[in-house]
PDB file of N, CA and C in Angstrom:
ATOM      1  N   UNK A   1       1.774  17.554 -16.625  1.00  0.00           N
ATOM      2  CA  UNK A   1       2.609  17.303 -15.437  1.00  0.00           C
ATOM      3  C   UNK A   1       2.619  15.818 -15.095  1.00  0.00           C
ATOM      4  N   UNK A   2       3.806  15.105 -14.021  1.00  0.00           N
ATOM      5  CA  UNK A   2       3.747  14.077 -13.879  1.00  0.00           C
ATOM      6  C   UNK A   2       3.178  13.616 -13.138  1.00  0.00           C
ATOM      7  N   UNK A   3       2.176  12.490 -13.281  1.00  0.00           N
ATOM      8  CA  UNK A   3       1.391  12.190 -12.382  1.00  0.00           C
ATOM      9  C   UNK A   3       1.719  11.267 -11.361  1.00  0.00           C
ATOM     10  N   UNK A   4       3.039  10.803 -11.127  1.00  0.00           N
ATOM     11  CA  UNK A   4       3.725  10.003 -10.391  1.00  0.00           C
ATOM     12  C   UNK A   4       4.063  10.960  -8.970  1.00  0.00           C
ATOM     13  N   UNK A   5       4.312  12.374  -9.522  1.00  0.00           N
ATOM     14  CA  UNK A   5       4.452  13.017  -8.349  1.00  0.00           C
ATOM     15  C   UNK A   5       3.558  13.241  -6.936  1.00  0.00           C
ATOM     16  N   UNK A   6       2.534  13.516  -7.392  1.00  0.00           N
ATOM     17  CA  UNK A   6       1.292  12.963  -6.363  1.00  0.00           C
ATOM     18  C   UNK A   6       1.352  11.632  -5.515  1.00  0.00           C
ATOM     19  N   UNK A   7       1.054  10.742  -6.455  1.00  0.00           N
ATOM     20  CA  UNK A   7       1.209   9.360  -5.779  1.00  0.00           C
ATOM     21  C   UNK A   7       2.300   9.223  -4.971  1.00  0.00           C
ATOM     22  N   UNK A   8       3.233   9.400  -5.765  1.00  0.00           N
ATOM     23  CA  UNK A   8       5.022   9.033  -4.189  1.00  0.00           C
ATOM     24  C   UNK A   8       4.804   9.919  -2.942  1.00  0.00           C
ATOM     25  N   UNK A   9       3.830  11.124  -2.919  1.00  0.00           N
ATOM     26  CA  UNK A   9       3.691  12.246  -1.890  1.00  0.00           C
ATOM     27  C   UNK A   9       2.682  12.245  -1.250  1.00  0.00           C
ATOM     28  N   UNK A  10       1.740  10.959  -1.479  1.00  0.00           N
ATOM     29  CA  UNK A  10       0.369  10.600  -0.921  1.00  0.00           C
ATOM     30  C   UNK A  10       0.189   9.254  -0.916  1.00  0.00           C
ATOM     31  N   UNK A  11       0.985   8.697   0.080  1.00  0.00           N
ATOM     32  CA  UNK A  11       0.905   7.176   0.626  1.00  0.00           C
ATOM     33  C   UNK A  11      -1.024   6.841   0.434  1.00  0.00           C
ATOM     34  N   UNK A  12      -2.063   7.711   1.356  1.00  0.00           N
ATOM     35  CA  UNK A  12      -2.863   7.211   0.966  1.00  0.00           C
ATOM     36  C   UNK A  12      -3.517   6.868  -1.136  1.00  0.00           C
ATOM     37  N   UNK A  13      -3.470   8.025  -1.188  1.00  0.00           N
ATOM     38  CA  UNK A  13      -3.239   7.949  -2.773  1.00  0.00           C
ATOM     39  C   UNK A  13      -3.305   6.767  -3.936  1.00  0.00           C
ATOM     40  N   UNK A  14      -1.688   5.946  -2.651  1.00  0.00           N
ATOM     41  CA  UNK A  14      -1.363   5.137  -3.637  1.00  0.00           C
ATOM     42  C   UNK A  14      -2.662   3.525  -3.441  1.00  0.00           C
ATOM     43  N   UNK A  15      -3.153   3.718  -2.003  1.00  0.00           N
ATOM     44  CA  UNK A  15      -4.026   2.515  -1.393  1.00  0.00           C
ATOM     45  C   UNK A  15      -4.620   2.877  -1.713  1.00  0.00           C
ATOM     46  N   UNK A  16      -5.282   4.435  -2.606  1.00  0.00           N
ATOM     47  CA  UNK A  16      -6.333   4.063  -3.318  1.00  0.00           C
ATOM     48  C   UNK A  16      -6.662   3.806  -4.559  1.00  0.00           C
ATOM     49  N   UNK A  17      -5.880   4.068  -5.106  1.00  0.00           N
ATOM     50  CA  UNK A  17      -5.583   3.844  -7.074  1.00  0.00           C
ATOM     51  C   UNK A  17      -5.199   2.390  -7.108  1.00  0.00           C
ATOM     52  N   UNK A  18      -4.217   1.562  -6.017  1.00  0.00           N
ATOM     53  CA  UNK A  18      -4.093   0.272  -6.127  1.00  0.00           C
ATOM     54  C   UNK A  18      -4.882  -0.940  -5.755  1.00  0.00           C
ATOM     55  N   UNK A  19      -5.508  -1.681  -6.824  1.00  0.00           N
ATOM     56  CA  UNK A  19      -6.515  -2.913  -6.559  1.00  0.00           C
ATOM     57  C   UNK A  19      -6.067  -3.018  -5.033  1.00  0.00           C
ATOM     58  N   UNK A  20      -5.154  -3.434  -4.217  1.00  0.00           N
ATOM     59  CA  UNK A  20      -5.438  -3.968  -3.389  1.00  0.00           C
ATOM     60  C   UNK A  20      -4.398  -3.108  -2.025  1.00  0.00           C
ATOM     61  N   UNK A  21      -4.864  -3.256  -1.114  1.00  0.00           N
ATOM     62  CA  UNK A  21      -4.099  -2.066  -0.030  1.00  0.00           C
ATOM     63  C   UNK A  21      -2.485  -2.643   0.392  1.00  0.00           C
ATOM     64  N   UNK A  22      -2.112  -1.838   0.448  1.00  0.00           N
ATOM     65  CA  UNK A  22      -0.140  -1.603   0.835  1.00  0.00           C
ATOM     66  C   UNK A  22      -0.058  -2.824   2.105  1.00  0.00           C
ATOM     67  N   UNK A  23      -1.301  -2.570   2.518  1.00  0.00           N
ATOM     68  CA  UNK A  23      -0.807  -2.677   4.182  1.00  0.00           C
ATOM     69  C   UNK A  23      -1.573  -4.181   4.257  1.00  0.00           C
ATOM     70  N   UNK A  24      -2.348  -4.406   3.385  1.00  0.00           N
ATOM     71  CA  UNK A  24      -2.850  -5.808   3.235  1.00  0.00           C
ATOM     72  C   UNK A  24      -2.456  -6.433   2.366  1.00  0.00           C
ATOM     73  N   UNK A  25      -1.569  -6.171   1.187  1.00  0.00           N
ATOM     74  CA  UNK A  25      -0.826  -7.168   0.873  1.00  0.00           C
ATOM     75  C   UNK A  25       0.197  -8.012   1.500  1.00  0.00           C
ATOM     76  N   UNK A  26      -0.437  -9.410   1.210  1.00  0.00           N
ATOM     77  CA  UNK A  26       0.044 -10.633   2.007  1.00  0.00           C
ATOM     78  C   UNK A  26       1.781 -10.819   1.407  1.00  0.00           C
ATOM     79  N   UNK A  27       2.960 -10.426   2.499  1.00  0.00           N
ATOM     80  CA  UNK A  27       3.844 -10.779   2.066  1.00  0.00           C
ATOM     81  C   UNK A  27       4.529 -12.344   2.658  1.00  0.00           C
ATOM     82  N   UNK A  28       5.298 -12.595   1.703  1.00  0.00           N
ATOM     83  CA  UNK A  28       6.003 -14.426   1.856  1.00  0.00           C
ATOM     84  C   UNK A  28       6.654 -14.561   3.298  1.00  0.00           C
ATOM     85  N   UNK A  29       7.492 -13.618   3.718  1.00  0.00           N
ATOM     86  CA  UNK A  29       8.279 -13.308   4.550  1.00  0.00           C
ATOM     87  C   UNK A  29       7.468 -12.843   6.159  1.00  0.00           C
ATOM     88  N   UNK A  30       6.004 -12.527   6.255  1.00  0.00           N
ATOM     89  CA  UNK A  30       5.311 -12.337   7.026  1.00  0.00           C
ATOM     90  C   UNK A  30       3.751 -13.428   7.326  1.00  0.00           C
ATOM     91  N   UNK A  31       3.769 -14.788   7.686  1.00  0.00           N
ATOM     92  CA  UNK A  31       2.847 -15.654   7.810  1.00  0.00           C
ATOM     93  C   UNK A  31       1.423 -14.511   8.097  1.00  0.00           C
ATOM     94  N   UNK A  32       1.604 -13.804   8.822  1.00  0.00           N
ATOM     95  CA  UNK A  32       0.483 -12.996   9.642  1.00  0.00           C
ATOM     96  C   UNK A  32       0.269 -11.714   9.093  1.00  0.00           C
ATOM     97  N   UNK A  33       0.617 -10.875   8.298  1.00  0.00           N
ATOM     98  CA  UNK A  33       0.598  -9.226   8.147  1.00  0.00           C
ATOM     99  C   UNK A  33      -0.535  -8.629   8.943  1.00  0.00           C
ATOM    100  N   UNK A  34      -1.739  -9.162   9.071  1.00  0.00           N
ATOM    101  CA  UNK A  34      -2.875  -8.901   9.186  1.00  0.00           C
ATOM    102  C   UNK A  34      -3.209  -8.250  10.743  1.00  0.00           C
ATOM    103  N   UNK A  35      -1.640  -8.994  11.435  1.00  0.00           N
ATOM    104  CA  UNK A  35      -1.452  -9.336  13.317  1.00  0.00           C
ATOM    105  C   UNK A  35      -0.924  -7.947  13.495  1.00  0.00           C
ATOM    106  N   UNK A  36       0.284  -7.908  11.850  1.00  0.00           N
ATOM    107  CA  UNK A  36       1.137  -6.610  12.807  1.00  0.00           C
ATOM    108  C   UNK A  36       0.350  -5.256  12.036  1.00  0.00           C
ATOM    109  N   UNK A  37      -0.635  -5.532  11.323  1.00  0.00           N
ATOM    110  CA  UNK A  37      -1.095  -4.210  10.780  1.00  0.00           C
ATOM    111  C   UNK A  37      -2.059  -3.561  12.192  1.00  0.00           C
ATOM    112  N   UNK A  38      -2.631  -4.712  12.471  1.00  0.00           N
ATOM    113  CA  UNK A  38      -3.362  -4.344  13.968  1.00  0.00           C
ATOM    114  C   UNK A  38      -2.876  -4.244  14.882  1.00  0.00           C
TER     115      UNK A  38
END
């Protein structure tokens, strides 16, 4: 079975299989992410 299906259906899932978290990756377009995650 595909194992992609899980992951797209489990946001946490994906922050955990990925080196680094969704919500803490630093984007170009956001000086702060860190302000609006909190």
């Amino acid at each position: 079975p595909p194992m992609t299906l899980p992951i797209i259906l489990n946001p946490a899932l994906i922050e955990a299989t990925s080196p680094v978290p969704l919500l803490a990756t630093p984007r170009p377009t956001d000086p702060i992410p860190t302000s609006e995650v909190n």
